[in-house]
N, C-alpha and C. Protein backbone atom coordinates (compact mmCIF):
# COMPACT_ATOMS: atom_id res chain seq x y z
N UNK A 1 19.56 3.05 6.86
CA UNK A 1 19.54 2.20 5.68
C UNK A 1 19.92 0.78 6.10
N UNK A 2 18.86 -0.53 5.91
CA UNK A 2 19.45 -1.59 6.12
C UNK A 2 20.77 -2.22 5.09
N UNK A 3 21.22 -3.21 6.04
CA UNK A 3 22.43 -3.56 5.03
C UNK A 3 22.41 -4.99 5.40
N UNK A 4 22.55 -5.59 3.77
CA UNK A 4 21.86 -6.89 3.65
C UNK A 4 20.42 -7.31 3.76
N UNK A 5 20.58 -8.80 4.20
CA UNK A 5 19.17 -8.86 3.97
C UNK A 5 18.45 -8.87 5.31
N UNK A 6 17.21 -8.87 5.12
CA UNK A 6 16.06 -8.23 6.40
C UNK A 6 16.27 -9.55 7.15
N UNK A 7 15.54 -9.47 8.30
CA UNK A 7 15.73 -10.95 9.55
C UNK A 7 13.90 -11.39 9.23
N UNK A 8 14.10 -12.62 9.20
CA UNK A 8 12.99 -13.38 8.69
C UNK A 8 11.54 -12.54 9.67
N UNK A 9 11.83 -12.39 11.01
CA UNK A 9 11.03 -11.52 11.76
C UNK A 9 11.28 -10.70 12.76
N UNK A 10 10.54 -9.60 12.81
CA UNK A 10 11.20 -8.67 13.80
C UNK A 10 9.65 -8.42 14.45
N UNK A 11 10.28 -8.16 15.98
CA UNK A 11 9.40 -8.66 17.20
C UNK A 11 9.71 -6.73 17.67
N UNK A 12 8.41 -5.88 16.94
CA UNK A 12 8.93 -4.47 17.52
C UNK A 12 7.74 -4.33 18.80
N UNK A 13 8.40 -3.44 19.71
CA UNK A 13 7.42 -3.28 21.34
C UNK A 13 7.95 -1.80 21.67
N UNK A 14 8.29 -0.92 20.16
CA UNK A 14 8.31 0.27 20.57
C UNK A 14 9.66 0.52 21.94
N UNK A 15 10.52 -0.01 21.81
CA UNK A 15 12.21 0.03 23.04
C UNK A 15 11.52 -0.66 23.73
N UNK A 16 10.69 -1.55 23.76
CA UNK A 16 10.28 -2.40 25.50
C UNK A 16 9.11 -1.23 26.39
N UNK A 17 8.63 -0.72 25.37
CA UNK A 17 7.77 0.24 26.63
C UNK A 17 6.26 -0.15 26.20
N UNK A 18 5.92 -1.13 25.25
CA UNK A 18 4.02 -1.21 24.18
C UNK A 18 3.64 -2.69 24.82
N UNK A 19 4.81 -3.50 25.99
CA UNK A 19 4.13 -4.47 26.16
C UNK A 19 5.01 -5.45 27.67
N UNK A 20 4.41 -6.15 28.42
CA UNK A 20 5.21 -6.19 29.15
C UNK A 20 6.33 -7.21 29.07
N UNK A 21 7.54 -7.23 29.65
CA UNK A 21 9.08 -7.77 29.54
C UNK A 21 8.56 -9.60 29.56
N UNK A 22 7.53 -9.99 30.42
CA UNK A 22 7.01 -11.44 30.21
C UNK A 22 6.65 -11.63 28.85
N UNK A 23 5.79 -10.80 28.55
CA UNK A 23 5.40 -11.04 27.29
C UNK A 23 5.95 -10.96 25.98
N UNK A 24 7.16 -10.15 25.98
CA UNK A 24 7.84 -10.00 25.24
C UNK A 24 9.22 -11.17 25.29
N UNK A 25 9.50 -11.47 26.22
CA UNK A 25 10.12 -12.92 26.37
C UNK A 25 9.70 -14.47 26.07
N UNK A 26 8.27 -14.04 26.47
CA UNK A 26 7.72 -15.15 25.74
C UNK A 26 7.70 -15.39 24.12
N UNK A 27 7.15 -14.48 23.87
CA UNK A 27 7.18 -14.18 22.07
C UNK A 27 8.26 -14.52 21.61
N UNK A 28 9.12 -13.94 21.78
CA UNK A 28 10.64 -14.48 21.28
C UNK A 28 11.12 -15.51 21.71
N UNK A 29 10.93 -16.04 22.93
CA UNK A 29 10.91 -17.66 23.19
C UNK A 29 10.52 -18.83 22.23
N UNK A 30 9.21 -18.32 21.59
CA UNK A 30 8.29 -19.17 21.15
C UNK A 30 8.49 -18.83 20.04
N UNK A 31 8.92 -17.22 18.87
CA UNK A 31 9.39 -17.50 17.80
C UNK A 31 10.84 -18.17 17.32
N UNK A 32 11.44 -18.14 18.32
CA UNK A 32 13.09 -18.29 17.81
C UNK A 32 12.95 -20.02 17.65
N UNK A 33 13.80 -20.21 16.60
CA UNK A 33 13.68 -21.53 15.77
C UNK A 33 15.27 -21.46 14.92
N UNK A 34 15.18 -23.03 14.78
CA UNK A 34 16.65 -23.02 14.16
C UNK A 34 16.02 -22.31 12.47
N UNK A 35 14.62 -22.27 12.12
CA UNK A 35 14.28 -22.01 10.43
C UNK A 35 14.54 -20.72 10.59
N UNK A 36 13.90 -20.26 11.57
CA UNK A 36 13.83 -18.50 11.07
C UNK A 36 14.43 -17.26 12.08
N UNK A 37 15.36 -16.33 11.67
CA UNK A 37 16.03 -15.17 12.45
C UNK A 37 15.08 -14.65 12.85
N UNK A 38 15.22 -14.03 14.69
CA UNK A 38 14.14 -13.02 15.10
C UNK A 38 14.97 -12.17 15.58
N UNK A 39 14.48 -11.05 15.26
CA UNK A 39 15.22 -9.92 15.81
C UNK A 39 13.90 -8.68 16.38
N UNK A 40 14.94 -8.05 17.65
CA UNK A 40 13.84 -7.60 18.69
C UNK A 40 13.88 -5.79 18.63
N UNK A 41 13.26 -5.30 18.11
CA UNK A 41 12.91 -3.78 17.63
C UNK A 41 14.00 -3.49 16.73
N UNK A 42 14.87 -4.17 15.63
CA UNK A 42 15.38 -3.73 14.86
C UNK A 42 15.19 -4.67 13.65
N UNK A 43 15.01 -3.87 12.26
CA UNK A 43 15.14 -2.55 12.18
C UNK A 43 13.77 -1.95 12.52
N UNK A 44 13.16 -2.18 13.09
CA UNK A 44 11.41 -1.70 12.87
C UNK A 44 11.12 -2.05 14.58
N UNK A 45 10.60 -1.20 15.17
CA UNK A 45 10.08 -1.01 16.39
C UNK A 45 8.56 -0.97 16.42
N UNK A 46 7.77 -1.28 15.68
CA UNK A 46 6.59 -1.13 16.38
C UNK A 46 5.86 0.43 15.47
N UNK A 47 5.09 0.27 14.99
CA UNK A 47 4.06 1.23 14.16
C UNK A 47 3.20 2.08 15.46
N UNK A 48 2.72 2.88 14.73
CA UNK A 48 1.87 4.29 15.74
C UNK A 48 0.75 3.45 16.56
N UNK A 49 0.28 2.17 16.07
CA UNK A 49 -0.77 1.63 16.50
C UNK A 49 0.09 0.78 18.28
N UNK A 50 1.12 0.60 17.98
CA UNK A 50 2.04 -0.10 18.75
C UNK A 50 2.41 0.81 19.88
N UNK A 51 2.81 2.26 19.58
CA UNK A 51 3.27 3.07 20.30
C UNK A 51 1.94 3.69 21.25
N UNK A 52 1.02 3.90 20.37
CA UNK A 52 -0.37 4.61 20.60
C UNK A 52 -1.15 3.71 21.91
N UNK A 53 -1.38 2.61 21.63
CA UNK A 53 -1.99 1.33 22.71
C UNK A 53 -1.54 0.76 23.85
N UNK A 54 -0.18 0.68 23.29
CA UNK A 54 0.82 -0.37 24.38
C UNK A 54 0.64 0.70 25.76
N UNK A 55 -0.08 -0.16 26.85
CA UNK A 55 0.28 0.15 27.76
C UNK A 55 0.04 -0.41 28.66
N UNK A 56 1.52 -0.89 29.50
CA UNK A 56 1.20 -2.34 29.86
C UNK A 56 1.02 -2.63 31.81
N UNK A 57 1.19 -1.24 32.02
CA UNK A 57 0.64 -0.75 33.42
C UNK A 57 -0.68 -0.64 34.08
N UNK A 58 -1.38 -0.54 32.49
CA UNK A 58 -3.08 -0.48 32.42
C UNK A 58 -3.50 -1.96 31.78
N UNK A 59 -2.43 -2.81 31.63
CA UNK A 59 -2.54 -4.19 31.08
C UNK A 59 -3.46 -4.17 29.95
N UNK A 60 -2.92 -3.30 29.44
CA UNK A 60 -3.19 -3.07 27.47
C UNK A 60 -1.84 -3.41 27.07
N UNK A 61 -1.35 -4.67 25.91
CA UNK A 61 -0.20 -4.85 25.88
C UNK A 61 -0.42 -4.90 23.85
N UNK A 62 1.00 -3.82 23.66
CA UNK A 62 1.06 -4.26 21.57
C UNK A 62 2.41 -4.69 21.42
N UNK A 63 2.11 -5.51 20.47
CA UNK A 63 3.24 -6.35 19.74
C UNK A 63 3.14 -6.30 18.23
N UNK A 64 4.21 -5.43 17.63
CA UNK A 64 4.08 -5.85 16.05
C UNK A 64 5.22 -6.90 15.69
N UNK A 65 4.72 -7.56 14.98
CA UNK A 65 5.61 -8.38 14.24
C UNK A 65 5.46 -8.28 12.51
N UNK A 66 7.07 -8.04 11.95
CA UNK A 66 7.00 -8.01 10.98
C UNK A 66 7.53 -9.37 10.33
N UNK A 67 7.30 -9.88 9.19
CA UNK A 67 7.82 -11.05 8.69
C UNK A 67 7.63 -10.88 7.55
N UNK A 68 9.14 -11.19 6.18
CA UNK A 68 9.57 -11.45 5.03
C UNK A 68 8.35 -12.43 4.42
N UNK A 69 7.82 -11.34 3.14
CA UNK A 69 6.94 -12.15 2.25
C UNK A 69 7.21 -13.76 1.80
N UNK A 70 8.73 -13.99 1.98
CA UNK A 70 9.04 -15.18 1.13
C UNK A 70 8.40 -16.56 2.55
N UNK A 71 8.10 -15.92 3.65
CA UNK A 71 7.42 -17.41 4.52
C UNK A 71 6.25 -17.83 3.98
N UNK A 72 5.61 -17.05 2.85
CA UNK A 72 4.53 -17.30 2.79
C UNK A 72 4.15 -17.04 0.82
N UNK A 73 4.84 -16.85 0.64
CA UNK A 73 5.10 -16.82 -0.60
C UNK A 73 5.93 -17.49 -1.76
N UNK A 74 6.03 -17.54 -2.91
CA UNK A 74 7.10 -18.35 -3.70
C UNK A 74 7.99 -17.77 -3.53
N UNK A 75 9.12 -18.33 -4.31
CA UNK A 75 11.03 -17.52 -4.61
C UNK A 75 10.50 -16.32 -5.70
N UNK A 76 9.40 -16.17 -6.23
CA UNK A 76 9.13 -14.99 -7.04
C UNK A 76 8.81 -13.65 -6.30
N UNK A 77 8.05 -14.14 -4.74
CA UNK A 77 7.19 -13.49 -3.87
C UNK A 77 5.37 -12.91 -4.90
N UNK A 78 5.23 -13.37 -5.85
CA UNK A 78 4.05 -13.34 -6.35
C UNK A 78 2.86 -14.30 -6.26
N UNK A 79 3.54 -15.32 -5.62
CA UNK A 79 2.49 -16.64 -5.63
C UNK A 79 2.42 -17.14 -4.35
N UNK A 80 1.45 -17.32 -3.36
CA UNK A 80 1.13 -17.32 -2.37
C UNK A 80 1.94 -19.15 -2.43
N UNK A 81 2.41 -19.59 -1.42
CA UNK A 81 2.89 -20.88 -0.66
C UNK A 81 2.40 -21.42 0.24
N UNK A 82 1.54 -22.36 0.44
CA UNK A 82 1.05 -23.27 1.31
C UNK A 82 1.87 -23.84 2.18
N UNK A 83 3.14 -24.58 1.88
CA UNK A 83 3.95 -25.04 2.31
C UNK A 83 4.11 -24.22 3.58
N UNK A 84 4.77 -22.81 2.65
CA UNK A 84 5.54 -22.18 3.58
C UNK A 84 4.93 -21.64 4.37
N UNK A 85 3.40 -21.12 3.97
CA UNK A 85 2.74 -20.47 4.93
C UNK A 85 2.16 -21.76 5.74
N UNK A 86 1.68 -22.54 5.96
CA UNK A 86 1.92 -23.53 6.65
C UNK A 86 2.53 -23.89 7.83
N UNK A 87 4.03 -23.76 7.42
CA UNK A 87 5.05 -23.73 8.68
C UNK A 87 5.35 -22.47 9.31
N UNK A 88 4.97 -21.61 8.49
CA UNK A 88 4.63 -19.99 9.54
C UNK A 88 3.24 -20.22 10.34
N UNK A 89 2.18 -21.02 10.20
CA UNK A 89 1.09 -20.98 10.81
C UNK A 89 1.54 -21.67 11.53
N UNK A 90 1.86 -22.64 12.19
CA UNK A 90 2.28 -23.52 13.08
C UNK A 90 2.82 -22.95 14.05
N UNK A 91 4.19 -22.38 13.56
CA UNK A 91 5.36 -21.73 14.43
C UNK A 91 4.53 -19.75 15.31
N UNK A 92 3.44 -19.28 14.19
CA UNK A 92 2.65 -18.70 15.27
C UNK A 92 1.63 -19.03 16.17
N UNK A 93 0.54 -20.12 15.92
CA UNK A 93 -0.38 -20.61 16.26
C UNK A 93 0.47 -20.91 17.97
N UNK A 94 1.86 -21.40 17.62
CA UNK A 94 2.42 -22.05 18.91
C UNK A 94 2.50 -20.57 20.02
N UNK A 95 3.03 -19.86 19.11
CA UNK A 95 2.71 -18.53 20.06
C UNK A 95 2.25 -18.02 20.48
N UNK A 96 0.80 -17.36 19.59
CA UNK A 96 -0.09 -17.24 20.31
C UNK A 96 -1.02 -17.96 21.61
N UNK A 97 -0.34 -19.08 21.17
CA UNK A 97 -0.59 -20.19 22.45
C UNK A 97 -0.14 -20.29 23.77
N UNK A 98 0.97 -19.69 23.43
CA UNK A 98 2.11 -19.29 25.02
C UNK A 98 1.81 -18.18 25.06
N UNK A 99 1.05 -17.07 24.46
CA UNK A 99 0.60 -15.64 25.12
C UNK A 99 -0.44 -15.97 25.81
N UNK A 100 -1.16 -16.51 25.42
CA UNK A 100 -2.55 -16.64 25.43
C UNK A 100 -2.40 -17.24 27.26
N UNK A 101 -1.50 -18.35 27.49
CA UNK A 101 -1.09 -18.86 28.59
C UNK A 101 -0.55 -17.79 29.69
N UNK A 102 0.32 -17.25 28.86
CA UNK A 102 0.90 -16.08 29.95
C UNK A 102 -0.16 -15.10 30.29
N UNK A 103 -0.85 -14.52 28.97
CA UNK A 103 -1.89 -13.88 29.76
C UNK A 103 -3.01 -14.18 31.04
N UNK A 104 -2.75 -15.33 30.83
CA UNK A 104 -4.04 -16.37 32.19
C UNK A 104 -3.33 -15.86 33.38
């Protein structure tokens, strides 16, 4: 049961075994920000698709990331936010940008 409130994003890789330790350093490199908490397989590790794929010996690598409706949503969570989704597009766009690098 969580207690309190959720971390703005959680970076699950299934315990470190769905993707490799570069890549997973990078990600969290590139999400961590003074705006938003990242937290790394807790509470949420990574879905069946995460566990099922990741394999990063055969350089097949999964990463789920979960993230709180309110980055992208109003204070109601019913009304989609530009703003906010906005500065969530940015702060991933940058990431996928440093995977995209590491993968080269």
């Amino acid at each position: 049961i969580q207690q309190g409130k959720f971390p703005d994003l959680i970076l699950g890789d299934a315990d470190e075994t769905a993707a490799s330790k570069a890549l997973v350093e990078t990600t969290l490199k590139n999400l961590d920000s003074d705006v938003y908490h990242v937290n790394h397989n807790h509470p949420f590790k990574g879905g069946a698709i995460t566990r099922t794929f990741g394999r990063p010996s055969q350089q097949q690598h999964a990463l789920q990331l979960e993230m709180c409706k309110v980055h992208y949503m109003d204070d109601t969570e019913t009304r989609y936010d530009e703003a906010r989704a906005n500065h969530m597009r940015s702060l991933l766009q940058k990431t996928f940008n440093a995977l995209i690098k590491e993968l080269q």
